[in-house]
Protein backbone atom coordinates (compact mmCIF):
# COMPACT_ATOMS: atom_id res chain seq x y z
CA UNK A 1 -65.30 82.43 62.62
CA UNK A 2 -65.37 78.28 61.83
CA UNK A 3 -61.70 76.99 61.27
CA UNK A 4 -61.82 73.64 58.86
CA UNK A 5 -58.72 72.03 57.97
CA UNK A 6 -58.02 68.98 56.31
CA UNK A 7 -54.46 67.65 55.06
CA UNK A 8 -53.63 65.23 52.00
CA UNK A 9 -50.54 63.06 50.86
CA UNK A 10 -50.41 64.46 47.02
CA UNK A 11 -48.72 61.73 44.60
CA UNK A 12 -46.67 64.07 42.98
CA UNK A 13 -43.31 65.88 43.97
CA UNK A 14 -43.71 69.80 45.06
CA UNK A 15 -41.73 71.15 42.05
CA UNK A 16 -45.24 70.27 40.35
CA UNK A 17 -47.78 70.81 42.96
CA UNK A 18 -46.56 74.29 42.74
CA UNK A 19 -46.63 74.51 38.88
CA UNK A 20 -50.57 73.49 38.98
CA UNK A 21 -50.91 75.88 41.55
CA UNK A 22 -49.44 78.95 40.29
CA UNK A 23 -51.53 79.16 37.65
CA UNK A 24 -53.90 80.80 38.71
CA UNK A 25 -56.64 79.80 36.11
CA UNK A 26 -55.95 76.32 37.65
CA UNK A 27 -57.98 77.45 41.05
CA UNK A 28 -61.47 76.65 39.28
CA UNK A 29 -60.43 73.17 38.84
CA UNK A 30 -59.89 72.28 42.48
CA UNK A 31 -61.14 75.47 44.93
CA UNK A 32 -64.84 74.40 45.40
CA UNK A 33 -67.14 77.37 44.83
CA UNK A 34 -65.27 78.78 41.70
CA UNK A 35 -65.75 78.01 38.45
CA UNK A 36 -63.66 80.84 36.63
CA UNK A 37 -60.37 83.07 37.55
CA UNK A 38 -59.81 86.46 35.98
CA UNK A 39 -56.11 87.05 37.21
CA UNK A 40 -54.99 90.52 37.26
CA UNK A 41 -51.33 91.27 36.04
CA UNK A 42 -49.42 90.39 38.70
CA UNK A 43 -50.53 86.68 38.59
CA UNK A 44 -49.50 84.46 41.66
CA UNK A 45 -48.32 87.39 44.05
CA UNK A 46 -48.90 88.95 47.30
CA UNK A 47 -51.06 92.02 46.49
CA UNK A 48 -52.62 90.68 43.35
CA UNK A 49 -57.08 90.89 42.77
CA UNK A 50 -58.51 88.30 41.01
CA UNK A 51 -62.05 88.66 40.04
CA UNK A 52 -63.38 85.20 40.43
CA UNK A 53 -66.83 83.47 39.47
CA UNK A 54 -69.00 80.98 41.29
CA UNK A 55 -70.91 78.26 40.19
CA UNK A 56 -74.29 78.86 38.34
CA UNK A 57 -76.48 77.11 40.67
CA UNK A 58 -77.29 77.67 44.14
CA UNK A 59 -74.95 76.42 46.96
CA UNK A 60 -74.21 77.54 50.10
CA UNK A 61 -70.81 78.83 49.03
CA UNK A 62 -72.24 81.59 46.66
CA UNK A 63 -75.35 83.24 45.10
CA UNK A 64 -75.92 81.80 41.07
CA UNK A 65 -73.75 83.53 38.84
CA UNK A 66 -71.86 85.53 41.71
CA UNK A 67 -68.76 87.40 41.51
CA UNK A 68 -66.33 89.11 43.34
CA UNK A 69 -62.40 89.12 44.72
CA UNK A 70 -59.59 87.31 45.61
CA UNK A 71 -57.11 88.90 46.79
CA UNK A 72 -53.50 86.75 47.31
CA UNK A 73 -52.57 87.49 51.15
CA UNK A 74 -48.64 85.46 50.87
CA UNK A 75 -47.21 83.63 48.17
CA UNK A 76 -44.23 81.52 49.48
CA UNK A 77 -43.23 79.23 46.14
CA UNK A 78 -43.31 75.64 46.87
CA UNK A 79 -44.11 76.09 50.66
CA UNK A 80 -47.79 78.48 51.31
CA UNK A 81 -50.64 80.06 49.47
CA UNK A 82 -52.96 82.22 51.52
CA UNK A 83 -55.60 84.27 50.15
CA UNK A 84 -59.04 85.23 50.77
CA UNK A 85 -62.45 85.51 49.14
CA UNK A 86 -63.33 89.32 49.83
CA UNK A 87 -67.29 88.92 49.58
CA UNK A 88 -67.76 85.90 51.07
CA UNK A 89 -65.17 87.06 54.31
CA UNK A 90 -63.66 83.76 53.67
CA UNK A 91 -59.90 83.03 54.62
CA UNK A 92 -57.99 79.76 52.48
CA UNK A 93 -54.37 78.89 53.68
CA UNK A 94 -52.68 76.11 52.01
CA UNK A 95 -49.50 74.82 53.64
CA UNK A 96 -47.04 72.41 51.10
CA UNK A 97 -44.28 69.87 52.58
CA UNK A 98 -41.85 67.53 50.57
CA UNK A 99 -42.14 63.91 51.62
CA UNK A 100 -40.08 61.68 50.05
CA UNK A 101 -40.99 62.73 46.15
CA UNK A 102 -44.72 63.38 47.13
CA UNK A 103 -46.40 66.31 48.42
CA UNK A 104 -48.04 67.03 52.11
CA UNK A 105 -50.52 69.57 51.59
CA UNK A 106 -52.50 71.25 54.50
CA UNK A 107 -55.50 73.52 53.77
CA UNK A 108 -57.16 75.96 56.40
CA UNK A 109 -60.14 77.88 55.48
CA UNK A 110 -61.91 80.14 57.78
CA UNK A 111 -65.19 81.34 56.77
CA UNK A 112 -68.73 82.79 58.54
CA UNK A 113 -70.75 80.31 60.67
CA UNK A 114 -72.64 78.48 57.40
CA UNK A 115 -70.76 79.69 54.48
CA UNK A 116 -68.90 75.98 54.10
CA UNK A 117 -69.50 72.85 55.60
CA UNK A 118 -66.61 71.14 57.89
CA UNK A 119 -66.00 68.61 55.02
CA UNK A 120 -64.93 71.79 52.26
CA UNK A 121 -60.99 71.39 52.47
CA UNK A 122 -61.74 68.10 52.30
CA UNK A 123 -63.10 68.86 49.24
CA UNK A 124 -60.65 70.92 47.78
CA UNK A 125 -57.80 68.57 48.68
CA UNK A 126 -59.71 65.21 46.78
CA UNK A 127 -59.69 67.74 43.86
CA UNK A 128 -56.40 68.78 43.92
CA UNK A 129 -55.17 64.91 44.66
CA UNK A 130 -56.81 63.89 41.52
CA UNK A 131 -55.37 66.91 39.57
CA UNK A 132 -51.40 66.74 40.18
CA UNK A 133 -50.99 62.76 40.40
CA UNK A 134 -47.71 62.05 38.09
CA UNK A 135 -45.93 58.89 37.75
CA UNK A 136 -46.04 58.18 41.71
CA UNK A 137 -47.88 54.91 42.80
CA UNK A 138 -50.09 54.70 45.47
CA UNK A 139 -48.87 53.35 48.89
């Protein structure tokens, strides 16, 4: 399978990062493809199904109205998030590092030959930039 990653200076220190991105109704508002999260009980942890919904159009990412399962593959708080999209055979690792009171974040997503396009973690990372900005300037 295609291996895309893309990595991102996030102006915000990890301690938040992490709080956007443990809750997990959050993952509409910067995982491209999903528009809704049905966590299951466990929340943010390794083991834990999510039903998940796509857009309602068309894309290349998932059929109108689709929905199906994420299951959390590791949780390590304030460092990785790995999980994967059980329909769509598509595999999202996102790697955090402290710099200096911002945030280094790395995604990898792995994903059938024309399921997402090379620019996807891209994507996601813009998204996620423009979600956990705090009081940080830009450089």
């Amino acid at each position: 399978m295609p291996q895309f990653a893309a990595e991102r200076i996030l102006l915000a220190p990890i301690e938040d990062v992490w709080a956007f991105l443990a809750e997990p109704y959050n993952l509409a508002d910067w995982f491209p493809g999903v528009s809704g999260v049905q966590p299951d009980r466990r929340g943010l942890a390794p083991g834990a199904r999510w039903q998940v919904l796509g857009p309602n159009q068309p894309s290349w990412f998932k059929k109108p109205d689709a929905s199906g399962t994420l299951l959390v593959l590791d949780v390590v708080p304030m460092r990785r998030l790995a999980f994967q999209l059980t329909g769509q055979r598509l595999d999202a690792e996102l790697e955090l590092e402290q710099r200096e009171g911002r945030t280094r974040a790395r995604l990898i997503v792995d994903a059938p030959f024309l399921l997402v396009r090379r620019s996807f973690p891209h994507q996601a990372l813009a998204r996620l930039y423009d979600l956990v900005q705090t009081a940080a300037e830009p450089e």
